[in-house]
C-alpha atoms as a PDB file:
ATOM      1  CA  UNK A   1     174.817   8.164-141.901  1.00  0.00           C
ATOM      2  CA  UNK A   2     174.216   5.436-144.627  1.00  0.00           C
ATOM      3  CA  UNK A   3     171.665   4.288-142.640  1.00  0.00           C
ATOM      4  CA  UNK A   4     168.600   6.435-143.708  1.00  0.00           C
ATOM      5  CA  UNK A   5     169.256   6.033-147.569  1.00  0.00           C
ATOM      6  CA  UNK A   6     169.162   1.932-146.579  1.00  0.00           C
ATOM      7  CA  UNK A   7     166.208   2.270-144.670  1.00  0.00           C
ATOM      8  CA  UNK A   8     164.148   4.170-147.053  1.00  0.00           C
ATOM      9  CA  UNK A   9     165.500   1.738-149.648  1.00  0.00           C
ATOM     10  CA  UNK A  10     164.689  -1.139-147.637  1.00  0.00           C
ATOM     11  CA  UNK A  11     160.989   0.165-147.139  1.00  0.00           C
ATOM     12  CA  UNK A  12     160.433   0.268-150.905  1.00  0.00           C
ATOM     13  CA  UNK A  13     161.350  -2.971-150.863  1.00  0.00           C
ATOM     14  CA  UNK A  14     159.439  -4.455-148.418  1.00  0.00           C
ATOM     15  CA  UNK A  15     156.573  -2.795-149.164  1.00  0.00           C
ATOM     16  CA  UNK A  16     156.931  -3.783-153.323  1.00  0.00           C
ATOM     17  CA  UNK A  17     157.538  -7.195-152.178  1.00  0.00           C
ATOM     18  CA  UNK A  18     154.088  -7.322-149.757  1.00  0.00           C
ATOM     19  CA  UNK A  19     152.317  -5.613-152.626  1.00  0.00           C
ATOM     20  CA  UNK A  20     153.653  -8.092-155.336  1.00  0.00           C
ATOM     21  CA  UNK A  21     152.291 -10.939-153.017  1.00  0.00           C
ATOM     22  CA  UNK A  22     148.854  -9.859-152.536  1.00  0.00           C
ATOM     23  CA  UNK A  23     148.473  -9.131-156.000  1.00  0.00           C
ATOM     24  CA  UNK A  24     149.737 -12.976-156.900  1.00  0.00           C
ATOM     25  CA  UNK A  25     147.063 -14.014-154.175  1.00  0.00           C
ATOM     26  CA  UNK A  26     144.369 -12.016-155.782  1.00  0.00           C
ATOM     27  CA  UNK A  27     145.241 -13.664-159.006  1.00  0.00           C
ATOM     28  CA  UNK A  28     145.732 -16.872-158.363  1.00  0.00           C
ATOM     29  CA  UNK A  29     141.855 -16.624-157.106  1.00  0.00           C
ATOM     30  CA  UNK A  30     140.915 -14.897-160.148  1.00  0.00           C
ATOM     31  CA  UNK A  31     142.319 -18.029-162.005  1.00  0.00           C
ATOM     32  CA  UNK A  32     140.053 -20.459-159.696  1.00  0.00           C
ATOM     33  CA  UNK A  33     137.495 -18.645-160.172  1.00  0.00           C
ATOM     34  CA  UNK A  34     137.504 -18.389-164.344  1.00  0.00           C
ATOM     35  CA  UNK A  35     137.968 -21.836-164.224  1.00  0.00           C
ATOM     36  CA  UNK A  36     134.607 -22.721-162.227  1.00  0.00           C
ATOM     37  CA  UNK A  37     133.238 -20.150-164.405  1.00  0.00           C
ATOM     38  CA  UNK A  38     134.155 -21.909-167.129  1.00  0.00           C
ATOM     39  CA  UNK A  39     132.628 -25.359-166.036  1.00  0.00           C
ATOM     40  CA  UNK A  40     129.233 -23.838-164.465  1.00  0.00           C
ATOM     41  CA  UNK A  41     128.706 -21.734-167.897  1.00  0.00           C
ATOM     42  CA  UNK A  42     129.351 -25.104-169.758  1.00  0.00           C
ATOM     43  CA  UNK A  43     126.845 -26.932-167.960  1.00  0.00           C
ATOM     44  CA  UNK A  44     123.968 -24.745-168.265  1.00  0.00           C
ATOM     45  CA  UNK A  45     125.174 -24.806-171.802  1.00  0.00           C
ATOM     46  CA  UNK A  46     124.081 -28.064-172.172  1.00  0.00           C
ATOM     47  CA  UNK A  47     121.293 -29.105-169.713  1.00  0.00           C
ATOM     48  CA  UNK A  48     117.844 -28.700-171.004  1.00  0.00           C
ATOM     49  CA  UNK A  49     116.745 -27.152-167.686  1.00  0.00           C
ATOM     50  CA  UNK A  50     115.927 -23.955-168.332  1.00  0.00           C
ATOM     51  CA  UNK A  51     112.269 -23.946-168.365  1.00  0.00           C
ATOM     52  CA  UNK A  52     109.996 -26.902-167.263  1.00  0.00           C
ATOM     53  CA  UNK A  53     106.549 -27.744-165.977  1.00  0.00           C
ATOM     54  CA  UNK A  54     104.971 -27.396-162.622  1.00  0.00           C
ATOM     55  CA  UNK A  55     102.161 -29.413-160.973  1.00  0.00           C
ATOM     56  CA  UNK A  56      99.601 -27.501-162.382  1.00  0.00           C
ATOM     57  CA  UNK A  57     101.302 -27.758-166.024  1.00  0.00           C
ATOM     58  CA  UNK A  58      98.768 -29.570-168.476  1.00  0.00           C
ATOM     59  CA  UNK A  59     102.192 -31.096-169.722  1.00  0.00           C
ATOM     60  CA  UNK A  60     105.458 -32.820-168.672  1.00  0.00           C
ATOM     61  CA  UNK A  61     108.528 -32.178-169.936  1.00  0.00           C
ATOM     62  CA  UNK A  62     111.186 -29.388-170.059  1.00  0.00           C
ATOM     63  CA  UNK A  63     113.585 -27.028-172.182  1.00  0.00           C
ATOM     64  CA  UNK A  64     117.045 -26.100-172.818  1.00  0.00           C
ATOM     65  CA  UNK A  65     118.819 -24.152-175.284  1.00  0.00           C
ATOM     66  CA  UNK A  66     118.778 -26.183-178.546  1.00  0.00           C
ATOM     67  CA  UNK A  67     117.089 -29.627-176.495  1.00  0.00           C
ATOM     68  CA  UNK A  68     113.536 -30.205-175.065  1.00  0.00           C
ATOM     69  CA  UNK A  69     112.076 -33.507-173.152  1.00  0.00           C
ATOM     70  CA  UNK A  70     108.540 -34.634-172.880  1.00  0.00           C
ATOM     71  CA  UNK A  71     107.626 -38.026-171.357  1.00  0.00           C
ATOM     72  CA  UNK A  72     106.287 -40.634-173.663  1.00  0.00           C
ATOM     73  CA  UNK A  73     102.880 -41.692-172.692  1.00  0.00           C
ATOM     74  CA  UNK A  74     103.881 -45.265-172.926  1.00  0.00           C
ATOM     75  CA  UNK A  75     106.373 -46.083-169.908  1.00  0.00           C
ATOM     76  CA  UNK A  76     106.318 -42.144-168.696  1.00  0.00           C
ATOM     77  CA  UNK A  77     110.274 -41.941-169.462  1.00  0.00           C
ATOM     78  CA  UNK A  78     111.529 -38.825-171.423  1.00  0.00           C
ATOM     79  CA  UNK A  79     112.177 -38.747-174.698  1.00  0.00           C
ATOM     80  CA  UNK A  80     114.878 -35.576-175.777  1.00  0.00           C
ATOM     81  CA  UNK A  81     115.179 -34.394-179.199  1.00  0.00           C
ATOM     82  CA  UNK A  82     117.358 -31.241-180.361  1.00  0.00           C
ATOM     83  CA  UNK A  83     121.174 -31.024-181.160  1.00  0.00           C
ATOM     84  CA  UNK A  84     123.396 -28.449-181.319  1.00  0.00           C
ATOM     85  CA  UNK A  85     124.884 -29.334-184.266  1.00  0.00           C
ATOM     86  CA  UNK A  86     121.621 -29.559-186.079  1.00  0.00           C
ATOM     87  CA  UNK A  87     120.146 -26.325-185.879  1.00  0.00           C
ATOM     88  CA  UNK A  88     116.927 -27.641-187.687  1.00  0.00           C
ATOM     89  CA  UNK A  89     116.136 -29.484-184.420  1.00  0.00           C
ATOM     90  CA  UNK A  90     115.939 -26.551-182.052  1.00  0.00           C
ATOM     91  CA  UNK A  91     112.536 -25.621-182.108  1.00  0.00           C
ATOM     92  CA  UNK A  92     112.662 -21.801-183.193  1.00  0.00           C
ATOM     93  CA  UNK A  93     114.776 -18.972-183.730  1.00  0.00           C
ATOM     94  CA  UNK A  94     114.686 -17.360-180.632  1.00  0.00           C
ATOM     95  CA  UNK A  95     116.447 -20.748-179.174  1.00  0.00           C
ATOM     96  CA  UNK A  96     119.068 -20.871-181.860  1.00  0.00           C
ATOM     97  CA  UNK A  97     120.155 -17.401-181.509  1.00  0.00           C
ATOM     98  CA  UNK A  98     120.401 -17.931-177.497  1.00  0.00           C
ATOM     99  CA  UNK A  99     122.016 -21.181-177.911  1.00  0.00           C
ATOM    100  CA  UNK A 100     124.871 -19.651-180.217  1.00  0.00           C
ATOM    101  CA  UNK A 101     125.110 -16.441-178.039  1.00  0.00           C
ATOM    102  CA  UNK A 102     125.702 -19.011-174.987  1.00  0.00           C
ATOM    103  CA  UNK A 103     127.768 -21.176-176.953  1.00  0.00           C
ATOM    104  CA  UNK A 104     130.142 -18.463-177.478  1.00  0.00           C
ATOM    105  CA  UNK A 105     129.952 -17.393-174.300  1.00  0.00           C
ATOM    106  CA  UNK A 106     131.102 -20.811-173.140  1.00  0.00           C
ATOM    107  CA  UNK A 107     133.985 -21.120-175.774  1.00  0.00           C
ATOM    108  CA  UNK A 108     135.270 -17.399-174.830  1.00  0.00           C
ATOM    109  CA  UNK A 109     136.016 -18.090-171.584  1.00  0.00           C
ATOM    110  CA  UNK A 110     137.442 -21.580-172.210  1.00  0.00           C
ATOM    111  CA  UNK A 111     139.736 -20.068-174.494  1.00  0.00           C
ATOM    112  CA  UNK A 112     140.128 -17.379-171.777  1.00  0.00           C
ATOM    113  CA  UNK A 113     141.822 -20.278-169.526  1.00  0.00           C
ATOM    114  CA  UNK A 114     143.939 -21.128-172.151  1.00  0.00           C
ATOM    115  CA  UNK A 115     145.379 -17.533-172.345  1.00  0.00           C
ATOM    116  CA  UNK A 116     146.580 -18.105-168.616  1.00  0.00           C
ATOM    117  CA  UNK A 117     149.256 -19.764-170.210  1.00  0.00           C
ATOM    118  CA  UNK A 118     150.244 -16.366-171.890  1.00  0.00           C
ATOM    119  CA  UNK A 119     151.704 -15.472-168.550  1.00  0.00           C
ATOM    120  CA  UNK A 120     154.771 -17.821-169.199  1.00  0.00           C
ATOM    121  CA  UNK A 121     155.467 -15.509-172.258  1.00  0.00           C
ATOM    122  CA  UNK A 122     154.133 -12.094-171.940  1.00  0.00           C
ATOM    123  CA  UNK A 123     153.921  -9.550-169.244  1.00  0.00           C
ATOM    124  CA  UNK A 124     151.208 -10.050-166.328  1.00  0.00           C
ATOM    125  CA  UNK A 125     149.404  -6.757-167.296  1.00  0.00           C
ATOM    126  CA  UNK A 126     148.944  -7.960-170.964  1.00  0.00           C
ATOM    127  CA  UNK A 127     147.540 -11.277-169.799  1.00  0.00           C
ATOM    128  CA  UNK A 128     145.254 -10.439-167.556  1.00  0.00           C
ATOM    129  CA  UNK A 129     143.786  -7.414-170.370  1.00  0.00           C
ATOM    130  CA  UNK A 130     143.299  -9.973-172.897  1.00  0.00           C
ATOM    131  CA  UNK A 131     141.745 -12.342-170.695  1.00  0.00           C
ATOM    132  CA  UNK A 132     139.659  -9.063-168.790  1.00  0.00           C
ATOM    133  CA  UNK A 133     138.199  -8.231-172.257  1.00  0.00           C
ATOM    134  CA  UNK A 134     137.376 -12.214-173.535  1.00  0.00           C
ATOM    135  CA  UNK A 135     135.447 -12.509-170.459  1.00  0.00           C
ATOM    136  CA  UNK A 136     133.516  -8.926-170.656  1.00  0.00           C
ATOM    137  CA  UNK A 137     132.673 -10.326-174.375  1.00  0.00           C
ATOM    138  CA  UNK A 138     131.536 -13.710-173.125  1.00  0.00           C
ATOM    139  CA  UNK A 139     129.527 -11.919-169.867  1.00  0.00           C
ATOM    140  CA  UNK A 140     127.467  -9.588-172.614  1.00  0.00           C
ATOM    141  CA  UNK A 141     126.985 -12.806-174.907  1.00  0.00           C
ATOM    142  CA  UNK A 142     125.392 -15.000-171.735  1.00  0.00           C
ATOM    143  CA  UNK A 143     123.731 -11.635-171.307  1.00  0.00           C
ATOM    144  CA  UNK A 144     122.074 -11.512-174.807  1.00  0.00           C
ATOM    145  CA  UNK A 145     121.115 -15.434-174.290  1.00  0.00           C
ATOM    146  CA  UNK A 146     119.217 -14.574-171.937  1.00  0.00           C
ATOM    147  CA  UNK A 147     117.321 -11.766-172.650  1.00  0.00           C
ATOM    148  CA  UNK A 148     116.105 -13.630-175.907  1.00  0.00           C
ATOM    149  CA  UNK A 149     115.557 -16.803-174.419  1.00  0.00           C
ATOM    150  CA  UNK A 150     112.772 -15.947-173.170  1.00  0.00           C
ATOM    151  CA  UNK A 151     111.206 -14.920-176.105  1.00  0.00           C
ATOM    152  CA  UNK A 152     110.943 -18.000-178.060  1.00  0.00           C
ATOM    153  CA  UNK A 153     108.087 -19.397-175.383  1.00  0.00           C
ATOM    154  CA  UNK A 154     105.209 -19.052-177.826  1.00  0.00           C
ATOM    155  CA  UNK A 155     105.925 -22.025-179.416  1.00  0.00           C
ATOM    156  CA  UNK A 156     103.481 -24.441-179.741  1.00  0.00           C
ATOM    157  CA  UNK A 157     105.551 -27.354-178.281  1.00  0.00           C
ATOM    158  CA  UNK A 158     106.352 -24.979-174.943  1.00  0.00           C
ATOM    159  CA  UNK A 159     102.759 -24.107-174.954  1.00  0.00           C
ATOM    160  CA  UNK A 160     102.110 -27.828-174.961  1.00  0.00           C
ATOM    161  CA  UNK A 161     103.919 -28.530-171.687  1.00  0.00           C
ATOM    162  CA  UNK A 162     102.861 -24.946-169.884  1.00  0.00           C
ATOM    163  CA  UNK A 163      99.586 -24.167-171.084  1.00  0.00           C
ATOM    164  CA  UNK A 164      97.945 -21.590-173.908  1.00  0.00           C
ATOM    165  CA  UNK A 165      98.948 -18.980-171.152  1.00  0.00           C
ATOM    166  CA  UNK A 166     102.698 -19.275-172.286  1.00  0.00           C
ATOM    167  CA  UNK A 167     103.893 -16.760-174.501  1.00  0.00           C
ATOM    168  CA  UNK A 168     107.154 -14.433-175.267  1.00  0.00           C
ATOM    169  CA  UNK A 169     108.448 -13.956-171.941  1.00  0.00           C
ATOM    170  CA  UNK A 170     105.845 -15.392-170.451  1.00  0.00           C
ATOM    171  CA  UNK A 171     106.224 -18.813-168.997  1.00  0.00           C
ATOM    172  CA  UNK A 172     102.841 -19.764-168.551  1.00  0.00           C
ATOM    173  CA  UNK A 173     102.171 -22.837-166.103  1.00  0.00           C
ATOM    174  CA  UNK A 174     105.941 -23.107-165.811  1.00  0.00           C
ATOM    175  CA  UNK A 175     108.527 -22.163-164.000  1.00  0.00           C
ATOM    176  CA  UNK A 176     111.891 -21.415-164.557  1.00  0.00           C
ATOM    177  CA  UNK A 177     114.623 -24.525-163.935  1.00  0.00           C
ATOM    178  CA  UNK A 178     118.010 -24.581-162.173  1.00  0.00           C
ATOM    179  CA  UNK A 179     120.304 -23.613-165.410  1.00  0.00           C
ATOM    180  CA  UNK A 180     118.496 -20.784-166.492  1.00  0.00           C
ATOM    181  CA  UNK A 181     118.891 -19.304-162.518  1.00  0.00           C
ATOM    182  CA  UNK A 182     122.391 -20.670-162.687  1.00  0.00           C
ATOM    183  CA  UNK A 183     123.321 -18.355-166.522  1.00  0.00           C
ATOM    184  CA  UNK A 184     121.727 -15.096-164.813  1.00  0.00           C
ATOM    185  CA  UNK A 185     123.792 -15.709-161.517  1.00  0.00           C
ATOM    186  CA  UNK A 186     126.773 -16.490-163.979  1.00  0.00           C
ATOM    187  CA  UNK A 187     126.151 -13.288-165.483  1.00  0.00           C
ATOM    188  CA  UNK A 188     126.778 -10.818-162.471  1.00  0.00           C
ATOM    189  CA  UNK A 189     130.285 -13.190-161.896  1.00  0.00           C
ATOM    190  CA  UNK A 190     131.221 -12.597-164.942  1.00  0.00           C
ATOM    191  CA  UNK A 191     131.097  -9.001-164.844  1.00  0.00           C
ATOM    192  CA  UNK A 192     133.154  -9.151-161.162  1.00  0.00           C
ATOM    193  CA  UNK A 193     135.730 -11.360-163.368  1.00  0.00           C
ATOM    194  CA  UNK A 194     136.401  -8.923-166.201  1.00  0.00           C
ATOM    195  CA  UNK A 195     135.898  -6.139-163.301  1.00  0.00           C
ATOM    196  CA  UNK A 196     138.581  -7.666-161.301  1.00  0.00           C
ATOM    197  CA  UNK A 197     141.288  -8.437-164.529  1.00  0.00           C
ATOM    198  CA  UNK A 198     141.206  -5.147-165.820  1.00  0.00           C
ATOM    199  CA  UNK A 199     142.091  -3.738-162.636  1.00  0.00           C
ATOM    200  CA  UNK A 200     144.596  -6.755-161.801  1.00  0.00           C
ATOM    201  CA  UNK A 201     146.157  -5.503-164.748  1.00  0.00           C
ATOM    202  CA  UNK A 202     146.061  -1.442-164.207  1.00  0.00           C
ATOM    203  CA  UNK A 203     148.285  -2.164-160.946  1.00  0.00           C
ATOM    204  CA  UNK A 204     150.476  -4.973-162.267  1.00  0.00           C
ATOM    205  CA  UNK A 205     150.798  -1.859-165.184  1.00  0.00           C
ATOM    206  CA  UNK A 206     151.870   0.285-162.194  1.00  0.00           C
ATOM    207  CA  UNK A 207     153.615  -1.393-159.485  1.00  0.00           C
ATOM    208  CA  UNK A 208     156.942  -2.248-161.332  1.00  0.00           C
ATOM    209  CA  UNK A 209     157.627   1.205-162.817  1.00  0.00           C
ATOM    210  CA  UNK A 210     156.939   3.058-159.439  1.00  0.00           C
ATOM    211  CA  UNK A 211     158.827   0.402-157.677  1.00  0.00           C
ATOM    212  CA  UNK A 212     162.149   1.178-160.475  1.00  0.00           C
ATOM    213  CA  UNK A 213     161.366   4.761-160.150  1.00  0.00           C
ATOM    214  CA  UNK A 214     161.278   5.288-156.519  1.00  0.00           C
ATOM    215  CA  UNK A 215     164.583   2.490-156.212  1.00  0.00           C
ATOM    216  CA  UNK A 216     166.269   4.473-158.532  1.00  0.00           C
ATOM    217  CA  UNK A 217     165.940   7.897-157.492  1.00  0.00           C
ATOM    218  CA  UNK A 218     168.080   6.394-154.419  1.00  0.00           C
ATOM    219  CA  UNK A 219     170.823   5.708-156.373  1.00  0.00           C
ATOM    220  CA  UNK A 220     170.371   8.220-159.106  1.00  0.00           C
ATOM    221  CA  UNK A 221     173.016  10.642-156.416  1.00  0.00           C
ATOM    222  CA  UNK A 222     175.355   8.020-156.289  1.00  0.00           C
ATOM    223  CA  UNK A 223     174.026   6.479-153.123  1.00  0.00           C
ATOM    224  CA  UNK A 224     174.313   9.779-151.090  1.00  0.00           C
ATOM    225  CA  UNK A 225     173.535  11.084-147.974  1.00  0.00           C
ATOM    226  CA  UNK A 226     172.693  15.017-147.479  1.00  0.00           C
ATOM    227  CA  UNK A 227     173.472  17.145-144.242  1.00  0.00           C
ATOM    228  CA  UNK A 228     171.813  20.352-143.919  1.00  0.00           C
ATOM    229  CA  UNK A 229     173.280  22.002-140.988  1.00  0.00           C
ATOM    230  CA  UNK A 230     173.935  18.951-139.306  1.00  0.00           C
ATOM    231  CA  UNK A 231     171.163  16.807-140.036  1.00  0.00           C
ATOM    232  CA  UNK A 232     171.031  13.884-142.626  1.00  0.00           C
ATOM    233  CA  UNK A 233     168.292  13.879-144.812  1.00  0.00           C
ATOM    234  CA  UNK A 234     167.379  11.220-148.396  1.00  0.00           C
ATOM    235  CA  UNK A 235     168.151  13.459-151.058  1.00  0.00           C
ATOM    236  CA  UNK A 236     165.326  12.420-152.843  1.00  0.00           C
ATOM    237  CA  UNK A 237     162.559  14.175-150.032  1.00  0.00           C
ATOM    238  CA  UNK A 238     164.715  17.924-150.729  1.00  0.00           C
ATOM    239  CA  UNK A 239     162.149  19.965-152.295  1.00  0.00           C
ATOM    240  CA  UNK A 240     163.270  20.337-156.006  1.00  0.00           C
ATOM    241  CA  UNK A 241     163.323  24.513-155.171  1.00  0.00           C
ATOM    242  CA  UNK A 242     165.723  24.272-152.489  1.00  0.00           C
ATOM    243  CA  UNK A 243     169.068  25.848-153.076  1.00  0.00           C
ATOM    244  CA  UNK A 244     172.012  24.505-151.934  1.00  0.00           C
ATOM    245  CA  UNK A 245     173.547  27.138-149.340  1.00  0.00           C
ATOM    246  CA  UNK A 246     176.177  29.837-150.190  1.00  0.00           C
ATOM    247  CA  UNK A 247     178.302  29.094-146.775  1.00  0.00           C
ATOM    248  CA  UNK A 248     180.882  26.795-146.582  1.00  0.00           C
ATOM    249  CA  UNK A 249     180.216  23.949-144.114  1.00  0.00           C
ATOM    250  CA  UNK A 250     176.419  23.933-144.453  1.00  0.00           C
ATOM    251  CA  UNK A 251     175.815  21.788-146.943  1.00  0.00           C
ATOM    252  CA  UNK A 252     177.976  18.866-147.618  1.00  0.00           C
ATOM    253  CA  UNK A 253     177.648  15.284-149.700  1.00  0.00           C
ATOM    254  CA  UNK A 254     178.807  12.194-148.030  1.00  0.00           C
ATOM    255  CA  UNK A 255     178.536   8.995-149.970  1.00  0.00           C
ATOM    256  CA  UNK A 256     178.622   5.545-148.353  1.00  0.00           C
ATOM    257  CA  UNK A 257     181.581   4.610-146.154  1.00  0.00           C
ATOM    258  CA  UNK A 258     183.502   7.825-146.731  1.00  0.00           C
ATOM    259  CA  UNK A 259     182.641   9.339-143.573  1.00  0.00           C
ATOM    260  CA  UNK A 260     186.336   9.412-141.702  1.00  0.00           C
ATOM    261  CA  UNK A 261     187.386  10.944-145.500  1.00  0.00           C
ATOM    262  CA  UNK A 262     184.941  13.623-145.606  1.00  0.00           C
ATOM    263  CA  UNK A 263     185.408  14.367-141.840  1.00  0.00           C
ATOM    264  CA  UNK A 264     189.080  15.229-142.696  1.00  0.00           C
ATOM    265  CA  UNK A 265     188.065  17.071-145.763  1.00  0.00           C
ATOM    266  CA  UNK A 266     185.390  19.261-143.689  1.00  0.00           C
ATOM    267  CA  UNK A 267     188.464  19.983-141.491  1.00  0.00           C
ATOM    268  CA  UNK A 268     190.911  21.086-143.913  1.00  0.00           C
ATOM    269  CA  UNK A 269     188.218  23.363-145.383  1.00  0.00           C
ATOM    270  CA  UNK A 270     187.479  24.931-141.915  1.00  0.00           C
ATOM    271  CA  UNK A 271     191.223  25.362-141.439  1.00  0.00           C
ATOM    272  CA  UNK A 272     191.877  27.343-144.461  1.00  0.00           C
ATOM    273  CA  UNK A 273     188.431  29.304-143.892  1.00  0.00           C
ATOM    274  CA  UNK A 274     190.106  30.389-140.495  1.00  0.00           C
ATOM    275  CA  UNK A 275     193.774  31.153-141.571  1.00  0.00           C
ATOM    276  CA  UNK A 276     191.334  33.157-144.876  1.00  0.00           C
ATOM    277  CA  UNK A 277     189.964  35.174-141.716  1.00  0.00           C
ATOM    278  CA  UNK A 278     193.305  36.026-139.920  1.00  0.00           C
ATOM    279  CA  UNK A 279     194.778  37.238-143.120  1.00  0.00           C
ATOM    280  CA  UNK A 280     191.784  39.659-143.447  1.00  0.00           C
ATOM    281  CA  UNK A 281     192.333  40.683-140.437  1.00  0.00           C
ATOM    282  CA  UNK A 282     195.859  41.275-140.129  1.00  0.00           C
END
């Protein structure tokens, strides 16, 4: 009789437990994946291949965020100028303004990895939010890079490389390079990554409390077993509406291992219902 209350028991159990492991898998891959993130956004951070000449280009050379190349007419090698640090160097504003809107990009979702740790300390559902909303800030930042990128091609050094032709998001006799194709690729990841911590963290939000809830409810009845004309049922699937029958011997409560106990009590209430019915008769 003890056995259906342990087996729907057991069920919650087994199923919390599967549910608790795929959700681990899940974000243990999340994880992996912010990290590669991470590196891929911090190269195209820093290589000036964003935009470069062709073989019709009247130019050689190409440009990054806040650094440019041409080759020196000399020995043909490149010669880079631009730094980060420098903002004077970067040749307008449109490249400033997408090199600090990448730049924080970058640094959001390193400092996203370094909230991973935050799972040693706080709950899973608070991690993963935190971390969900760095990298939806960080995604909209590499968005913002570039969308204005593009407009700082009228300058007269890109012009130099890729022709009069090139203008604001026009690239003239150029063509885009590997890092800028890598940052707009980066982008729709980035979206799947916040996408995919938010929800991480809606059903880590939701899979303890229904788990306590539903394992509780089991014992809230003192680990019971109901028997409605003869057949035992969980307590907890009785329709809240039901009313528990007038007649004696219906309905009766049988907790775990008191079986041979409640069997005598049933008896000794059946005996005195039947010596109740001879005295009403006689």
């Amino acid at each position: 009789m003890s056995r259906e209350i342990a087996y729907s028991t057991e069920v919650t159990k087994l199923r919390h437990n599967k549910y608790l492991w795929a959700s681990r898998v899940i974000t243990v891959m999340w994880v992996i994946l912010t990290i590669c993130f991470a590196i891929l956004n911090a190269v195209s951070f820093v290589q000036p291949q964003w935009l470069g000449d062709t073989a019709e280009s009247p130019g050689v050379g190409f440009f990054g965020l806040y650094e440019y190349c041409e080759t020196l007419q000399v020995d043909g090698d490149y010669s880079c100028k631009g730094d980060f640090m420098s903002f004077k160097t970067i040749l307008n504003d449109s490249f400033r303004a997408a090199s600090m809107l990448v730049g924080i990009s970058a640094l959001l979702f390193i400092i996203s990895i370094v909230c991973i740790l935050l799972f040693f300390f706080l709950k899973a559902d608070k991690v993963l939010k935190i971390c969900g909303w760095l990298q939806l800030i960080a995604t909209l930042c590499m968005t913002a890079g570039c969308i204005v990128f593009p407009s700082g091609w009228n300058d007269d050094m890109v012009r130099k490389v890729c022709g009069k032709e090139a203008g604001k998001y026009h690239w003239g006799r150029c063509n885009m390079r590997w890092a800028f194709i890598l940052s707009i690729v980066l982008i729709f990841d980035g979206f799947v990554l916040s996408f995919l911590a938010f929800m991480l963290a809606k059903r880590q939000a939701n899979l303890l409390p229904k788990y306590k809830e539903e394992k509780s409810a089991g014992i809230a009845n003192g680990g019971y077993n109901a028997s409605v004309n003869g057949s035992f049922v969980n307590p907890v699937m009785l329709p809240a509406e039901e009313k528990q029958p007038q007649h004696l011997g219906t309905f009766t409560s049988q907790p775990y291992g008191q079986d041979e106990v409640d069997m005598r009590d049933n008896d000794n209430v059946f005996e005195a219902y039947d010596k109740d019915q001879d005295d009403i008769r006689l």
